[in-house]
C-alpha atoms as a PDB file:
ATOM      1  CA  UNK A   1      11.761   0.161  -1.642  1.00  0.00           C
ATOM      2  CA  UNK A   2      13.354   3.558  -1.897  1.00  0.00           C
ATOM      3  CA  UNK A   3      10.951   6.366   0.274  1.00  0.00           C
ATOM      4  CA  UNK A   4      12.299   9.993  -0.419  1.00  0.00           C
ATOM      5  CA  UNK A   5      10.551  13.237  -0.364  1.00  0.00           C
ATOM      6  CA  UNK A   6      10.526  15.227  -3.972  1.00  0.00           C
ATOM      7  CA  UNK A   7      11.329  18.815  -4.041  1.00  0.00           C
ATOM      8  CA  UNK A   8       7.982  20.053  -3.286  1.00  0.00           C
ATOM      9  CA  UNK A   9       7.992  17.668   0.034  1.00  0.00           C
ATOM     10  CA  UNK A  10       6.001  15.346  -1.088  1.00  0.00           C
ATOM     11  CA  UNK A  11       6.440  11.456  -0.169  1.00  0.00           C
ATOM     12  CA  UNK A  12       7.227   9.389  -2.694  1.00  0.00           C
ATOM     13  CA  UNK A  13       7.889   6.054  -3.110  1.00  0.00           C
ATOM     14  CA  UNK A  14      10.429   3.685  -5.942  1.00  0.00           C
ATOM     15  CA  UNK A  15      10.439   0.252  -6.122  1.00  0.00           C
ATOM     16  CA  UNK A  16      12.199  -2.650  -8.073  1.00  0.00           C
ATOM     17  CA  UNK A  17      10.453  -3.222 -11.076  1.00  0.00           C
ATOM     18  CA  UNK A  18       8.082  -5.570 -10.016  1.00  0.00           C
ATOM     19  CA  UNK A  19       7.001  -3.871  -6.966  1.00  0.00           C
ATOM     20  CA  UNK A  20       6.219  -0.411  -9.018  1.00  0.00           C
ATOM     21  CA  UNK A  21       2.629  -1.021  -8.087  1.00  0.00           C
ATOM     22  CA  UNK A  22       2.837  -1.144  -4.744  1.00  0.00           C
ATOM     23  CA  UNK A  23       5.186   2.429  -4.856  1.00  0.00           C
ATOM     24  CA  UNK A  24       2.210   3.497  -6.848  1.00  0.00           C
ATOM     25  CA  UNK A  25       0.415   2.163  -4.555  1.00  0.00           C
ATOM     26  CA  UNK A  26       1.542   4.409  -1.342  1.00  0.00           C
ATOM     27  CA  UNK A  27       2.322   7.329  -3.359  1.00  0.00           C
ATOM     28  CA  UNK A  28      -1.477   7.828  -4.495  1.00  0.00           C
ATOM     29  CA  UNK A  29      -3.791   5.903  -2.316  1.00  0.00           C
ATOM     30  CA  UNK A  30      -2.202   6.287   1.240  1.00  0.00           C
ATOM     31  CA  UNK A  31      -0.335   9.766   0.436  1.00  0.00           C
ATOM     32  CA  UNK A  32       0.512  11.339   3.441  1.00  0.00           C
ATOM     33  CA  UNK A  33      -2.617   9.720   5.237  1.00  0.00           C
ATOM     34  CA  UNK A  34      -1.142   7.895   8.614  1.00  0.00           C
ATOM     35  CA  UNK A  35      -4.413   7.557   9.477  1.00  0.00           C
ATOM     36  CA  UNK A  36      -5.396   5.297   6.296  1.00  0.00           C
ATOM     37  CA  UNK A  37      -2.013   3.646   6.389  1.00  0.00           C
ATOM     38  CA  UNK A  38      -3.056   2.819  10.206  1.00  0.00           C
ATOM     39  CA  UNK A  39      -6.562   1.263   8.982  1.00  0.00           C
ATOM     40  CA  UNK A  40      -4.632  -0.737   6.183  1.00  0.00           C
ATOM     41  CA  UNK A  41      -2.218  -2.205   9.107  1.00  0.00           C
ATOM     42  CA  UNK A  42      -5.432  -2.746  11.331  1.00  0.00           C
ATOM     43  CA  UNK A  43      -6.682  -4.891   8.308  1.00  0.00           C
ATOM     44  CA  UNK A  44      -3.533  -6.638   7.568  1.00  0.00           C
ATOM     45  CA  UNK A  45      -3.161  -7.905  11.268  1.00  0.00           C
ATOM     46  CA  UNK A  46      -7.015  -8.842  11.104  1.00  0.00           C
ATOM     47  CA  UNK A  47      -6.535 -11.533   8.204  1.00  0.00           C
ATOM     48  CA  UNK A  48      -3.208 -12.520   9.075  1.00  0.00           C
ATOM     49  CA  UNK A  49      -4.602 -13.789  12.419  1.00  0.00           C
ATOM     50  CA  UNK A  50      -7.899 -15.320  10.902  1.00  0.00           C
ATOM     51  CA  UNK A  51     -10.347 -12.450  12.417  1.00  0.00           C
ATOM     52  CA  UNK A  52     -11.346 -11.625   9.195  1.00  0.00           C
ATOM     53  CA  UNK A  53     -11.995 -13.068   5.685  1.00  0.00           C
ATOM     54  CA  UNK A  54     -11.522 -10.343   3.354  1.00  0.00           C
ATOM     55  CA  UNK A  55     -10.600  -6.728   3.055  1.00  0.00           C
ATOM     56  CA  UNK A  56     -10.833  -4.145   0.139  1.00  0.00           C
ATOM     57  CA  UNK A  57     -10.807  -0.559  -0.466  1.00  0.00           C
ATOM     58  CA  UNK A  58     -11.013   1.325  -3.783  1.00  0.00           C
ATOM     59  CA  UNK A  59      -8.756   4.404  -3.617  1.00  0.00           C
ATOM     60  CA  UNK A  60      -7.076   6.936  -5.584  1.00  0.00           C
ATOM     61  CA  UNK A  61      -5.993   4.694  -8.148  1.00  0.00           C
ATOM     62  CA  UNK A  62      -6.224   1.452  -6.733  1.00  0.00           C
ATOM     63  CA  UNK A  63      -7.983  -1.303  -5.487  1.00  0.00           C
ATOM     64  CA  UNK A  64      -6.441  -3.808  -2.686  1.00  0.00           C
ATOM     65  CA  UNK A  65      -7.845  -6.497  -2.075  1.00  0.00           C
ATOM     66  CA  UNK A  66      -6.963  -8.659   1.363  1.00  0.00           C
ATOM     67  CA  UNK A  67      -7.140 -12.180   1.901  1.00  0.00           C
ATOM     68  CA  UNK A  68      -5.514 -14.971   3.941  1.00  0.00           C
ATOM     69  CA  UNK A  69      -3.542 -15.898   0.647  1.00  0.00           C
ATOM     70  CA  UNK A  70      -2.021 -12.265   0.658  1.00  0.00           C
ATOM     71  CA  UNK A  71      -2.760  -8.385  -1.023  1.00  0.00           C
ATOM     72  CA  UNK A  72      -3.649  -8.057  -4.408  1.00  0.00           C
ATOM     73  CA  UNK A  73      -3.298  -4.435  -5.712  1.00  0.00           C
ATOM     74  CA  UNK A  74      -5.178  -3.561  -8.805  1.00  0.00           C
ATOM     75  CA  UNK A  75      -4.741  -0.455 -11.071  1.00  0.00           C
ATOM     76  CA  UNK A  76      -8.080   1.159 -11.559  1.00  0.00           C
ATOM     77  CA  UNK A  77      -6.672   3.702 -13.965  1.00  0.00           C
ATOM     78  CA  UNK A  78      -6.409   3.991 -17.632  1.00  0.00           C
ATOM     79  CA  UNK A  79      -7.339   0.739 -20.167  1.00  0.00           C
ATOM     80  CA  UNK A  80      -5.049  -1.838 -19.030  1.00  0.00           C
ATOM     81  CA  UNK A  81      -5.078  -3.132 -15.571  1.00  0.00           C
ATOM     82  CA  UNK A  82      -2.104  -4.703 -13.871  1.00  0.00           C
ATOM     83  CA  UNK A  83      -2.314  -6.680 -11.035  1.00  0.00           C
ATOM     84  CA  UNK A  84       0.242  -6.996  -8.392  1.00  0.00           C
ATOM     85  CA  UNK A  85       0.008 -10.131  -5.334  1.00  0.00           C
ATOM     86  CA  UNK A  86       1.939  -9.594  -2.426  1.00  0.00           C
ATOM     87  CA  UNK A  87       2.342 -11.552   0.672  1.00  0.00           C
ATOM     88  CA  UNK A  88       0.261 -10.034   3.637  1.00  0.00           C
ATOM     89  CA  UNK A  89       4.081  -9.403   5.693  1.00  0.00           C
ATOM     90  CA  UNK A  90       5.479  -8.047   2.522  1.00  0.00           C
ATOM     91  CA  UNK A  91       2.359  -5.795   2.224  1.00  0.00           C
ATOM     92  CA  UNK A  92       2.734  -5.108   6.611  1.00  0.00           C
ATOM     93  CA  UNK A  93       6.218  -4.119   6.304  1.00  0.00           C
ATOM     94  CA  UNK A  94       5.738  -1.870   2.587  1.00  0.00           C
ATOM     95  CA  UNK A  95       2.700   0.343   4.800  1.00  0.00           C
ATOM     96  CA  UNK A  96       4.469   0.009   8.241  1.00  0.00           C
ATOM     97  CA  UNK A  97       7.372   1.457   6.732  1.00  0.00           C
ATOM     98  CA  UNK A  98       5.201   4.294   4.498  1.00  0.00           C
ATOM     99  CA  UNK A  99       3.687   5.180   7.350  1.00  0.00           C
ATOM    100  CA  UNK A 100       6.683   5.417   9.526  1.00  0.00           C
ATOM    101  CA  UNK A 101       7.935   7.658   6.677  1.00  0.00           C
ATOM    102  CA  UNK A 102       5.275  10.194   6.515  1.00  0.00           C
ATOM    103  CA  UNK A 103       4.770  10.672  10.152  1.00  0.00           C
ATOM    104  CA  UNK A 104       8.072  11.502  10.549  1.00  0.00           C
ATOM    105  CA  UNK A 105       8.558  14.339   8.339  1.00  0.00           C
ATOM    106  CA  UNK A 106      11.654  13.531   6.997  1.00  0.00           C
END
């Protein structure tokens, strides 16, 4: 996944065409928030290590959903959902990485 800032300054994210949910994803519902991206970590390391069930928060323009099995990111915007599943370490390293991104400025 490509993380770049547009001219304005603000984070963005592309990814391969399968993965343009979860740039979506980061771009709208975690913004420049290291403080969300931080509770979506928190989460992530909660299922992986079987402290927790289930996870979910509605943002922006998605919903994620967490579970042992993985992340599933659905579009809550416009007629037609999509609905993206992701491993939870593909997921752990797309946020840790945002996150990474935003705090640092660049």
């Amino acid at each position: 996944m490509r993380l770049y800032r547009d001219s304005s300054g603000d984070p963005r994210a592309r990814g391969e065409t399968d993965r343009h949910l979860l740039a979506g994803f980061l771009e709208s519902d975690v913004q420049g928030s290291v403080s969300l991206g931080r509770k979506i970590l928190a989460a992530i390391d909660k299922i992986a290590g079987g402290h927790l069930d289930e996870w979910e928060r509605t943002g922006n323009a998605y919903t994620l959903t967490l579970s042992p099995a993985g992340g599933d990111l659905e579009t809550d915007v416009g007629d037609d959902t999509e609905t993206l599943h992701v491993s939870l370490a593909e997921l752990r390293a797309a946020v840790a990485d945002w996150v990474a991104f935003i705090g640092s400025g660049d």
